[in-house]
Protein backbone atom coordinates (compact mmCIF):
# COMPACT_ATOMS: atom_id res chain seq x y z
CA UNK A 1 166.77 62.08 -131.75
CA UNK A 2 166.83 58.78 -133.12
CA UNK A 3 169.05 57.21 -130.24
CA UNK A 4 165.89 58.74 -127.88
CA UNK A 5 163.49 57.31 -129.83
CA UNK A 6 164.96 53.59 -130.16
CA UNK A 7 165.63 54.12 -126.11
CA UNK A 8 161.88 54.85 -125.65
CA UNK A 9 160.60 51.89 -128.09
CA UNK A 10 162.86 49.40 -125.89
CA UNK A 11 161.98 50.68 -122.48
CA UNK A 12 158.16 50.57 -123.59
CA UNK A 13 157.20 47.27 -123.85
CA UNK A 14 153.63 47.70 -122.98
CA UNK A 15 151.04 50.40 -122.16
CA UNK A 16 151.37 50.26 -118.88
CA UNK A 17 155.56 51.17 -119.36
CA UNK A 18 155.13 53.80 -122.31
CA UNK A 19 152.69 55.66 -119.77
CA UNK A 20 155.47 55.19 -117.23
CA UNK A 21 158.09 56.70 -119.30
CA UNK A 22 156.35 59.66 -120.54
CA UNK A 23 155.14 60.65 -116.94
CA UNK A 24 158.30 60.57 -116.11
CA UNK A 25 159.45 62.99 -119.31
CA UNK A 26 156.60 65.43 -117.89
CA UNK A 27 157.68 65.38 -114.43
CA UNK A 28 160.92 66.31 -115.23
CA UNK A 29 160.15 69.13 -117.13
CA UNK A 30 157.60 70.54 -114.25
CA UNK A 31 154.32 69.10 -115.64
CA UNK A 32 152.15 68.61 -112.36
CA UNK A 33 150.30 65.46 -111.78
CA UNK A 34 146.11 66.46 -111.20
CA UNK A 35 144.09 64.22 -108.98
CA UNK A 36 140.94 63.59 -111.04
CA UNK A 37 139.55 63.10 -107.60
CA UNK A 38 140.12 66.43 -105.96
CA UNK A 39 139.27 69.86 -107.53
CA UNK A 40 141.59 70.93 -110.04
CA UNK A 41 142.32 74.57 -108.37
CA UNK A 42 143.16 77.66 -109.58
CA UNK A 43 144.40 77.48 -113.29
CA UNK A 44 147.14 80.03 -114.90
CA UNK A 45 148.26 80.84 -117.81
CA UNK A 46 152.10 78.96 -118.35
CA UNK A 47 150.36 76.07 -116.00
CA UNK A 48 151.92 72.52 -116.50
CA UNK A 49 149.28 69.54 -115.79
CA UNK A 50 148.66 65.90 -116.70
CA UNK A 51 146.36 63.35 -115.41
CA UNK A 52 146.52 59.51 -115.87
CA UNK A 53 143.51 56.37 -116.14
CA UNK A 54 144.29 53.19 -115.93
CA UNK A 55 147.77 53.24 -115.27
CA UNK A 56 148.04 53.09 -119.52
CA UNK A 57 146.82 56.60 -120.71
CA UNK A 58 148.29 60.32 -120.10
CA UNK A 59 146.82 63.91 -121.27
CA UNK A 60 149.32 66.57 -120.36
CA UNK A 61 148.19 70.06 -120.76
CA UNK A 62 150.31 72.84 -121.13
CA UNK A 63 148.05 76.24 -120.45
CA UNK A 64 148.44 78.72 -123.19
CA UNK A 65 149.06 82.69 -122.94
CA UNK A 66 145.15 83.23 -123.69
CA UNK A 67 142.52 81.13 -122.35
CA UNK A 68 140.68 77.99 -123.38
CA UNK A 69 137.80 80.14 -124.38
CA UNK A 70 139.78 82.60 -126.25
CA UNK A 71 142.37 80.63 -128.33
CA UNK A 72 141.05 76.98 -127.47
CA UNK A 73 143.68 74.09 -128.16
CA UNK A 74 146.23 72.37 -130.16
CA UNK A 75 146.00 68.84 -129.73
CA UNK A 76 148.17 65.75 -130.43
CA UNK A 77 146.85 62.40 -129.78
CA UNK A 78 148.14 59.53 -130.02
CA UNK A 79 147.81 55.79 -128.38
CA UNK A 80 149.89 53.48 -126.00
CA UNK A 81 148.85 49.86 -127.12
CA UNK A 82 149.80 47.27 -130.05
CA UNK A 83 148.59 44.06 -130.76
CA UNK A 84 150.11 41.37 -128.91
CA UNK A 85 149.02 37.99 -126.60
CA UNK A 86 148.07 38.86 -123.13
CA UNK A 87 148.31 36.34 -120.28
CA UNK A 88 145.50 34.73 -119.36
CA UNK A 89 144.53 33.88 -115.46
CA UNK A 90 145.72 29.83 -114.92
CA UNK A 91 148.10 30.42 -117.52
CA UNK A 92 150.31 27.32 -116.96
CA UNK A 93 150.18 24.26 -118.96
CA UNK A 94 152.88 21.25 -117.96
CA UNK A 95 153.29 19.04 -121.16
CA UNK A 96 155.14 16.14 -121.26
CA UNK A 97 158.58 16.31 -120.38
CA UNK A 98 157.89 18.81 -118.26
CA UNK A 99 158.05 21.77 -120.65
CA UNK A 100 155.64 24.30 -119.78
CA UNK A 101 153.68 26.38 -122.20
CA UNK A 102 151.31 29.54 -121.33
CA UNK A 103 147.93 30.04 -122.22
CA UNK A 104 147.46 33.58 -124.09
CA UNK A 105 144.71 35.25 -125.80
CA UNK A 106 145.08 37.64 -128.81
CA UNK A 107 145.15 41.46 -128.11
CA UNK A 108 144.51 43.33 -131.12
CA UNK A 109 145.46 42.17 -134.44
CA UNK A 110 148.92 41.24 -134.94
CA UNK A 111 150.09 38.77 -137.65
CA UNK A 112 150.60 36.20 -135.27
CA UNK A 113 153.41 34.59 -137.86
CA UNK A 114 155.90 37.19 -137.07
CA UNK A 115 156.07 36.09 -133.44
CA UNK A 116 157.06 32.58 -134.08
CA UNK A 117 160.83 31.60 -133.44
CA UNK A 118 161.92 34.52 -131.92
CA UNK A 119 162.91 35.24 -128.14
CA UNK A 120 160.15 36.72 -126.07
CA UNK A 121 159.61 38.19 -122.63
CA UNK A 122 157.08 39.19 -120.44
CA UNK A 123 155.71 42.65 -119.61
CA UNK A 124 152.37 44.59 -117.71
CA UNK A 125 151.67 45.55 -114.46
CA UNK A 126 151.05 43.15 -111.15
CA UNK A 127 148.30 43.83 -108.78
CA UNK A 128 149.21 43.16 -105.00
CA UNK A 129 147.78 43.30 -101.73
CA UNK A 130 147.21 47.10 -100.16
CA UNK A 131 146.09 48.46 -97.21
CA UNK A 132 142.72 49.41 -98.79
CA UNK A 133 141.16 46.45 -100.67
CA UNK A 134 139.15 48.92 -103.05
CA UNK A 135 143.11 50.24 -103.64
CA UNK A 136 145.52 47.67 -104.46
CA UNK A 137 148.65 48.73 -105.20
CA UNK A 138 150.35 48.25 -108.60
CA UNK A 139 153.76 46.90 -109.69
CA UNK A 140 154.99 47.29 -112.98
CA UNK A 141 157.24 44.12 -114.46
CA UNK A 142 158.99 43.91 -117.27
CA UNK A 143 161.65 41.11 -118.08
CA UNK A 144 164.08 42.23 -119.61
CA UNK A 145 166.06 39.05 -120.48
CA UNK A 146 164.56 36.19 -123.18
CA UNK A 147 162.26 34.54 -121.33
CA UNK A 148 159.85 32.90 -123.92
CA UNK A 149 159.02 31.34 -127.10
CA UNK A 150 156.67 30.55 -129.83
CA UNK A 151 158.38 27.77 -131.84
CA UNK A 152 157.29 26.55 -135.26
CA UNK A 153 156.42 23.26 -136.11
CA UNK A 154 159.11 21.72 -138.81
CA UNK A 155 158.31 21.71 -142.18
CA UNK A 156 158.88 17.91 -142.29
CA UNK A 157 155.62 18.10 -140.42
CA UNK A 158 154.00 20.28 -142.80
CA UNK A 159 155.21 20.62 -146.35
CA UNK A 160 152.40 23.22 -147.46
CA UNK A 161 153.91 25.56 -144.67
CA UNK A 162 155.51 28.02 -147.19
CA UNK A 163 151.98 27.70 -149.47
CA UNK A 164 150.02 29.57 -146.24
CA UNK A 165 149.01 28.08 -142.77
CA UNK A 166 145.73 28.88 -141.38
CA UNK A 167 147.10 29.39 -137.56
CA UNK A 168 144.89 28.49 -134.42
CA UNK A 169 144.61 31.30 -131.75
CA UNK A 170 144.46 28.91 -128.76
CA UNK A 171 146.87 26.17 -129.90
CA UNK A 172 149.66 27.43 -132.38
CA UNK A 173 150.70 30.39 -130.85
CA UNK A 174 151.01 29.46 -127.32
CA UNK A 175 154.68 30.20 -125.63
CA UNK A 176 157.60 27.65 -124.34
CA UNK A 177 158.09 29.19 -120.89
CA UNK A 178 160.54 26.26 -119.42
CA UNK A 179 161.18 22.72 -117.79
CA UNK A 180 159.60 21.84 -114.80
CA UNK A 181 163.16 20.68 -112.43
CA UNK A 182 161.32 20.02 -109.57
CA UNK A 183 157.88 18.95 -107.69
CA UNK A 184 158.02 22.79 -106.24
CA UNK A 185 158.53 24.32 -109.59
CA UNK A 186 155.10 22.09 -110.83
CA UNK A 187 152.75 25.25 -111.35
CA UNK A 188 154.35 27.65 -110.04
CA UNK A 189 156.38 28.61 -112.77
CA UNK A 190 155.02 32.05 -113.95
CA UNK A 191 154.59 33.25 -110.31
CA UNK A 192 158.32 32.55 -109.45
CA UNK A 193 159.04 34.41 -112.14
CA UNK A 194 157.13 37.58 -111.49
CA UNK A 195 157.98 36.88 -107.71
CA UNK A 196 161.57 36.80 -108.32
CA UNK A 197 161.33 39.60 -110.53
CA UNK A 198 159.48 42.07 -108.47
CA UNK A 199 160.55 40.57 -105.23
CA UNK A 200 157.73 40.12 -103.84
CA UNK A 201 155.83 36.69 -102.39
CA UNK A 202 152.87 34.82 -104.73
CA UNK A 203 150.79 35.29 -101.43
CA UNK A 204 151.01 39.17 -102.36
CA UNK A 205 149.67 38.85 -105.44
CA UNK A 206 146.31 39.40 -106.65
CA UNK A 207 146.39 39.69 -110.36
CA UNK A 208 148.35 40.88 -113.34
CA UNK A 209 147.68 42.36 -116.74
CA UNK A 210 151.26 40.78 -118.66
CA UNK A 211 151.49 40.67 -122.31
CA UNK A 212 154.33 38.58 -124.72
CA UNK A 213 156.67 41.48 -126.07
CA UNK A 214 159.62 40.94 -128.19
CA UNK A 215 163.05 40.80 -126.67
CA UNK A 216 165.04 41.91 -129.20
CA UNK A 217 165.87 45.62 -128.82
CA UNK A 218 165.05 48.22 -131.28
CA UNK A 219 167.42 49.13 -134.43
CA UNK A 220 168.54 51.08 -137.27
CA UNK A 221 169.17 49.21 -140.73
CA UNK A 222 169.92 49.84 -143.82
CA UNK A 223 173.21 51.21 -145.98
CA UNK A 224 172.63 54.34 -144.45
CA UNK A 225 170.77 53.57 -141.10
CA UNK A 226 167.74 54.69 -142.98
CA UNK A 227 165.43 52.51 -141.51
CA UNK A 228 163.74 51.56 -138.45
CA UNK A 229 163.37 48.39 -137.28
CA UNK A 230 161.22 47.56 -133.82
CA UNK A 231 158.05 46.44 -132.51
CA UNK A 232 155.55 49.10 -131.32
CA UNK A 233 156.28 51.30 -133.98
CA UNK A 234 152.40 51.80 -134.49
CA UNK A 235 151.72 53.92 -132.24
CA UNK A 236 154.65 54.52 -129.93
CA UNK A 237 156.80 56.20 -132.53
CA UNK A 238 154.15 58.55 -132.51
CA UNK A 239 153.75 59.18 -128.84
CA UNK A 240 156.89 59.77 -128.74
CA UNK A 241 156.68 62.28 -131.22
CA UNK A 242 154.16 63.97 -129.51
CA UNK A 243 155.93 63.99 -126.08
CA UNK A 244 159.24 65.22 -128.03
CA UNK A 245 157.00 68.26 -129.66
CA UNK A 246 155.42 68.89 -126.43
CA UNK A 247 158.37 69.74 -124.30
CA UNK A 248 160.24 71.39 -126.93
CA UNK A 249 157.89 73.99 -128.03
CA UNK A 250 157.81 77.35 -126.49
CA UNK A 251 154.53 78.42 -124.78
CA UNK A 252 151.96 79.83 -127.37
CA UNK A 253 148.67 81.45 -127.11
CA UNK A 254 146.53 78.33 -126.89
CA UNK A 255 146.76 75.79 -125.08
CA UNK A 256 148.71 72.43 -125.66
CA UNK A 257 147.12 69.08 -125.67
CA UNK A 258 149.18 65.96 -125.61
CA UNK A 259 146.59 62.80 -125.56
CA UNK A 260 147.59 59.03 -125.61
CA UNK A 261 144.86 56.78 -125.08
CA UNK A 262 145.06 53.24 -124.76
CA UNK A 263 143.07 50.26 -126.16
CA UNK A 264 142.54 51.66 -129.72
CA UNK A 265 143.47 48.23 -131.16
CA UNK A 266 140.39 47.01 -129.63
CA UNK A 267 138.15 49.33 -130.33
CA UNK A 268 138.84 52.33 -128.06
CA UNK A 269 135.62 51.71 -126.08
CA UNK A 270 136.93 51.74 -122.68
CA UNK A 271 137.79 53.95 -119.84
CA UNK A 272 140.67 54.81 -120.87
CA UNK A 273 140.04 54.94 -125.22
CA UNK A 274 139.80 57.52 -127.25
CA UNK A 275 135.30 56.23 -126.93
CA UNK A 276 135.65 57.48 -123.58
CA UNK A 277 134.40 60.65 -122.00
CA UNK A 278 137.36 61.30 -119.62
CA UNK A 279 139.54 63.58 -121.82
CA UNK A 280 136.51 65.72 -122.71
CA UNK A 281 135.62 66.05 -118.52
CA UNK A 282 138.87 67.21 -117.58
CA UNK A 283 139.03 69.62 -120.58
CA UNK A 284 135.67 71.15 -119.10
CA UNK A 285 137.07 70.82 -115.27
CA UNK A 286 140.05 73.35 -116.67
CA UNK A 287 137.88 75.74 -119.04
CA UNK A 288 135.80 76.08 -115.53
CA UNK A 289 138.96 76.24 -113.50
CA UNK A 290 139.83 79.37 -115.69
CA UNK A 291 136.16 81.04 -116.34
CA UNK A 292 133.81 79.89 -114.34
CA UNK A 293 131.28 79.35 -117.03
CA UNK A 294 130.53 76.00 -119.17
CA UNK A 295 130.58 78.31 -122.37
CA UNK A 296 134.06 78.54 -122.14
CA UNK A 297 134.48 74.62 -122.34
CA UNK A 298 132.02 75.11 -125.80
CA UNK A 299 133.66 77.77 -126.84
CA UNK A 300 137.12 76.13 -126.88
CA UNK A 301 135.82 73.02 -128.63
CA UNK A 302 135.42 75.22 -131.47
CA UNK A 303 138.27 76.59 -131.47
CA UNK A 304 140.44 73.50 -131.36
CA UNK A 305 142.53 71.61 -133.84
CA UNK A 306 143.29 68.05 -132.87
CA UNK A 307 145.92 65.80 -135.01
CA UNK A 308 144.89 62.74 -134.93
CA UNK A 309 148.71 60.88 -135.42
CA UNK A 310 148.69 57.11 -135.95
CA UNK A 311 150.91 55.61 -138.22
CA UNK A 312 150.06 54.86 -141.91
CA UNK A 313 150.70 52.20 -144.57
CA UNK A 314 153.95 53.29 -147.02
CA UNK A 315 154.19 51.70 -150.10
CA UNK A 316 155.96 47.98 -149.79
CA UNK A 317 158.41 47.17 -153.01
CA UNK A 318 157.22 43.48 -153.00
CA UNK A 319 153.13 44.28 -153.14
CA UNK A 320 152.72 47.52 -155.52
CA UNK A 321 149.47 46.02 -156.07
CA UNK A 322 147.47 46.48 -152.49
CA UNK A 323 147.80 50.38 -152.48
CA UNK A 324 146.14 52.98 -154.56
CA UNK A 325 147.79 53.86 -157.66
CA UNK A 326 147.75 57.35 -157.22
CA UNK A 327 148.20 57.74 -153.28
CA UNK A 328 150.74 55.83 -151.52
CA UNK A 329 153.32 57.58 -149.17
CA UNK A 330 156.61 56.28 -149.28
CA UNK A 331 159.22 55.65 -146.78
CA UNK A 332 161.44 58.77 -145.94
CA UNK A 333 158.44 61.38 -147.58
CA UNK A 334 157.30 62.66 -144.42
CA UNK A 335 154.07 62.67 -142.74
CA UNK A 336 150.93 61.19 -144.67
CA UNK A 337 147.74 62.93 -144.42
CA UNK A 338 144.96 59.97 -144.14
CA UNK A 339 141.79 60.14 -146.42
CA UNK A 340 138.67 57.72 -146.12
CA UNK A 341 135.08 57.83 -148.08
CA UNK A 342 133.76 56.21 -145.39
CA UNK A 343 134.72 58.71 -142.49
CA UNK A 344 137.21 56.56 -140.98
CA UNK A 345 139.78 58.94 -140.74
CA UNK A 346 139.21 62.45 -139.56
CA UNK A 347 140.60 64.01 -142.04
CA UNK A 348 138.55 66.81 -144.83
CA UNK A 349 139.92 68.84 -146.99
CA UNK A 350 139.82 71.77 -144.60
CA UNK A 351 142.03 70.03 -141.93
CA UNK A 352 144.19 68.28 -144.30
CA UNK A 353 145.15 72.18 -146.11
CA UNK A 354 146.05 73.25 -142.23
CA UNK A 355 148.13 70.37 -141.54
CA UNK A 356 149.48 70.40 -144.90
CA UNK A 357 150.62 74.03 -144.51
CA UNK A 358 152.20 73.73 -141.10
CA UNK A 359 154.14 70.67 -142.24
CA UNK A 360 155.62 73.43 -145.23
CA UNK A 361 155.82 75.95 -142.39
CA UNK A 362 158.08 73.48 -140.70
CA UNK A 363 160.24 72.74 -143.46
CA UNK A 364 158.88 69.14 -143.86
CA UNK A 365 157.38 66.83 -146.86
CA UNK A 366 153.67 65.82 -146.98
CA UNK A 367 152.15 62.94 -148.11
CA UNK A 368 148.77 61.54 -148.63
CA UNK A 369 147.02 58.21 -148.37
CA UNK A 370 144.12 56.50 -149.47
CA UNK A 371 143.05 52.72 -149.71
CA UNK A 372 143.08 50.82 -153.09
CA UNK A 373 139.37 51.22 -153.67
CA UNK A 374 138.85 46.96 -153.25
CA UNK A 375 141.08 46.80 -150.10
CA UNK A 376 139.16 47.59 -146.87
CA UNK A 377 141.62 49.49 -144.06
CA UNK A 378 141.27 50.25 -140.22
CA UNK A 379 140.11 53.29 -138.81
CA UNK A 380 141.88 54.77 -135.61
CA UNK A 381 141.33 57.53 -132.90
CA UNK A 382 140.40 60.63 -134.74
CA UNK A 383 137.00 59.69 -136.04
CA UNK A 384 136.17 57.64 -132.82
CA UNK A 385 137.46 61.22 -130.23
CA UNK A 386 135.37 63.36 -133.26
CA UNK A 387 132.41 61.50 -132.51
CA UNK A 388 131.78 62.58 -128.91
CA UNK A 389 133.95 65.76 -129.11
CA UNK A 390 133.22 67.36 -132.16
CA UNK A 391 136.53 68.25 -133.31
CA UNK A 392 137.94 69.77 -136.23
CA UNK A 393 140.99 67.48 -136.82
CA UNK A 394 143.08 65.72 -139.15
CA UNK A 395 144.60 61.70 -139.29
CA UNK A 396 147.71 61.47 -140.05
CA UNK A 397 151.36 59.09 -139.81
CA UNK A 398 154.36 58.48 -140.48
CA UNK A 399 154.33 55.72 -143.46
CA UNK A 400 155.66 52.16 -141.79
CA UNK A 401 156.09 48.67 -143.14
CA UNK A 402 154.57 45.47 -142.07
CA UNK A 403 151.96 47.51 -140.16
CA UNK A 404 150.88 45.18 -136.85
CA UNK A 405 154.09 42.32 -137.02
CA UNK A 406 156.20 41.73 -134.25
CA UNK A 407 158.79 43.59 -135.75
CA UNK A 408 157.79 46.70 -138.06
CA UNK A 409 159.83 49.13 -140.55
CA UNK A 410 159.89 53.06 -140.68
CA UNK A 411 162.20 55.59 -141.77
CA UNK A 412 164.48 57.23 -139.71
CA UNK A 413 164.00 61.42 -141.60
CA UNK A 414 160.24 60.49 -141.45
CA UNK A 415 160.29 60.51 -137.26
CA UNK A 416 162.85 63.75 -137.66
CA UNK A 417 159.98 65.46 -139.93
CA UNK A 418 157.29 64.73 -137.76
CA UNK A 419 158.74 65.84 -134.57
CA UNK A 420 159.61 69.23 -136.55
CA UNK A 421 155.87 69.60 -137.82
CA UNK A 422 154.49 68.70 -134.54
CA UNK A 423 156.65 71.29 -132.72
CA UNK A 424 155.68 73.85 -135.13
CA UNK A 425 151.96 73.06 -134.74
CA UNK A 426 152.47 73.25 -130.99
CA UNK A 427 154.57 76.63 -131.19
């Protein structure tokens, strides 16, 4: 399970690639792609479907015994993006000597520290030339071999370096790409590199989305392999999860839900976020498909359960101090439950005691979480989907380290656990 898991993290790289992956995890086990375009047809009980936006979120539905009106639906959601640097248009900058550096913006909030000095690559999709201009087609890259870097200025140059550095967004953590060898190469660099990559010509190309990802592939650690040690953790680990849940659950009475938005690090206010209306329409497009009425779309809003699964903060060794004194998950304790005064985690009491019992149903440790009362924390999809479909649901994680670096730490029972409480809470 493990092995799967590190296999996914390294052949995910981006959205756009986790999406790609999973799709292809459906489609092999006879999930049928809907055209959100054309009517959704006749809908059966034992019915496999998913649907895509954006090339960088999935919903897969799996139709229960009973319909959407009578049992509603279990939901898992989940999202496909981390922070990173994305490309930006004119990325090219030719320094002296020739080196070549790209110009990147900050996607989401990473700790931009973590990327420096390590080997990077490049990753997204590639827009090119079609037959119908309002339908480009779409080429997914991603490099697999050390192509970048973000290198650190020597601490010759800066002796406070270990006492903090405030870091600039648009000149510290800009990447070496290469050496200019020739008048040809002179800015052309990145688009030889897609071209070669793809093989395609730069005359095909329109635009990209490409983001910095780390090159270094995904591990165990520890005396025991106890630990997990990869980029992407938050939130692939838990679409992954999800997916693994998903196709090994037997068919129940209601239906199954698996959700992965994109874009939550930013907000989730876009087509394809969990702020966006397009899950909720092709819920009511299937409770039609089966009934006929609208009702049945209310009707199974009430009866659903969503879990709401984006990783959660577990208690670091070296900072006792930053997390509450009574609640703080720890590595290898099994799923956290997410509290928040504020309402920015989904979680009550009410859905906390059903998650809480199917995790013991399952076999599988619970934890809970709550901020240190003078730290502020982030808020993630469950309160954001609750707010335009009212939900009952429940946030919740596995417990990771270094939440938002390049490189983050989770426990290898922890993923075990939660694929056994999401498959029970599917079944």
């Amino acid at each position: 399970m493990i092995t799967r898991l590190l296999n996914f993290l390294d052949a995910s790289p981006v959205n756009f690639l986790a999406v790609k992956n999973i799709v292809s995890e459906l489609e092999a086990a006879g999930y049928r792609r809907i055209d959100p375009q054309m009517p959704i047809g006749k809908v059966e009980a034992g019915d496999k479907l998913f649907v895509t936006k954006n090339d960088s979120s999935v919903y897969a539905f799996h139709i229960g015994n009973k319909s959407l009106a009578d049992a509603g639906f279990h939901m898992i959601c989940a999202h496909s993006d981390s922070p990173t640097f994305r490309i930006k248009p004119n990325a090219e900058m030719l320094c002296e000597g020739g080196i070549v550096k790209l110009n990147t913006e900050v996607y989401g909030g990473p700790i931009m520290s973590t990327w420096f000095d390590r080997p990077l690559t490049l990753a997204g999709r590639v827009i090119v030339k079609g037959d119908d201009p309002m339908n480009p087609k779409t080429l997914l890259l991603h490099n697999k071999r050390p192509l970048l870097q973000i290198s650190n200025l020597a601490i010759h140059f800066n002796r406070q370096v270990n006492d903090g550095v405030k870091l600039s967004k648009q000149k510290d953590v800009l990447p070496l790409l290469g050496m200019v060898t020739s008048e040809l190469e002179r800015g052309n660099l990145l688009m030889s590199t897609i071209c070669e990559e793809l093989s395609i010509d730069a005359t095909d190309i329109l635009d990209f989305d490409l983001y910095l990802a780390d090159a270094t592939p995904a591990c165990t650690f520890g005396v025991h392999n106890e630990f997990i040690s990869s980029g992407r953790l938050d939130d692939l680990s838990m679409c992954f999860a999800g997916l693994e849940a998903l196709l090994a659950s037997p068919q129940a009475d209601a239906t199954k839900v698996l959700a992965i938005f994109d874009n939550e690090e930013t907000g989730s206010q876009t087509k394809q976020g969990a702020g966006s209306p397009f899950l909720a329409s092709i819920i009511k497009r299937i409770a039609l498909a089966q009934s006929g009425t609208e009702e049945a779309f209310y009707q199974a809003i009430e009866r659903a359960f969503m879990v709401s699964a984006d990783n959660a903060h577990a208690w670091h060794p070296n900072y006792s101090e930053k997390y509450d004194p009574t609640n703080h998950p720890v590595l290898g304790g099994g799923p956290v439950i997410k509290f928040n005064a504020a309402q920015k985690y989904a979680s009550d009491a009410v859905s906390a005691a059903v998650f809480a019992e199917i995790c013991s149903k399952a076999g599988v440790p619970c934890q809970r979480f709550v901020n240190h009362s003078d730290v502020a924390g982030g808020s993630t999809l469950g309160n954001i989907l609750a707010s335009s479909i009212p939900l009952r649901g429940v946030d919740m994680g596995n417990g990771i380290l270094a939440m938002h670096s390049c490189r983050e730490t989770g426990s290898t029972i922890d993923h075990i656990y939660c694929v056994k409480a999401f498959t029970e809470f599917f079944g």
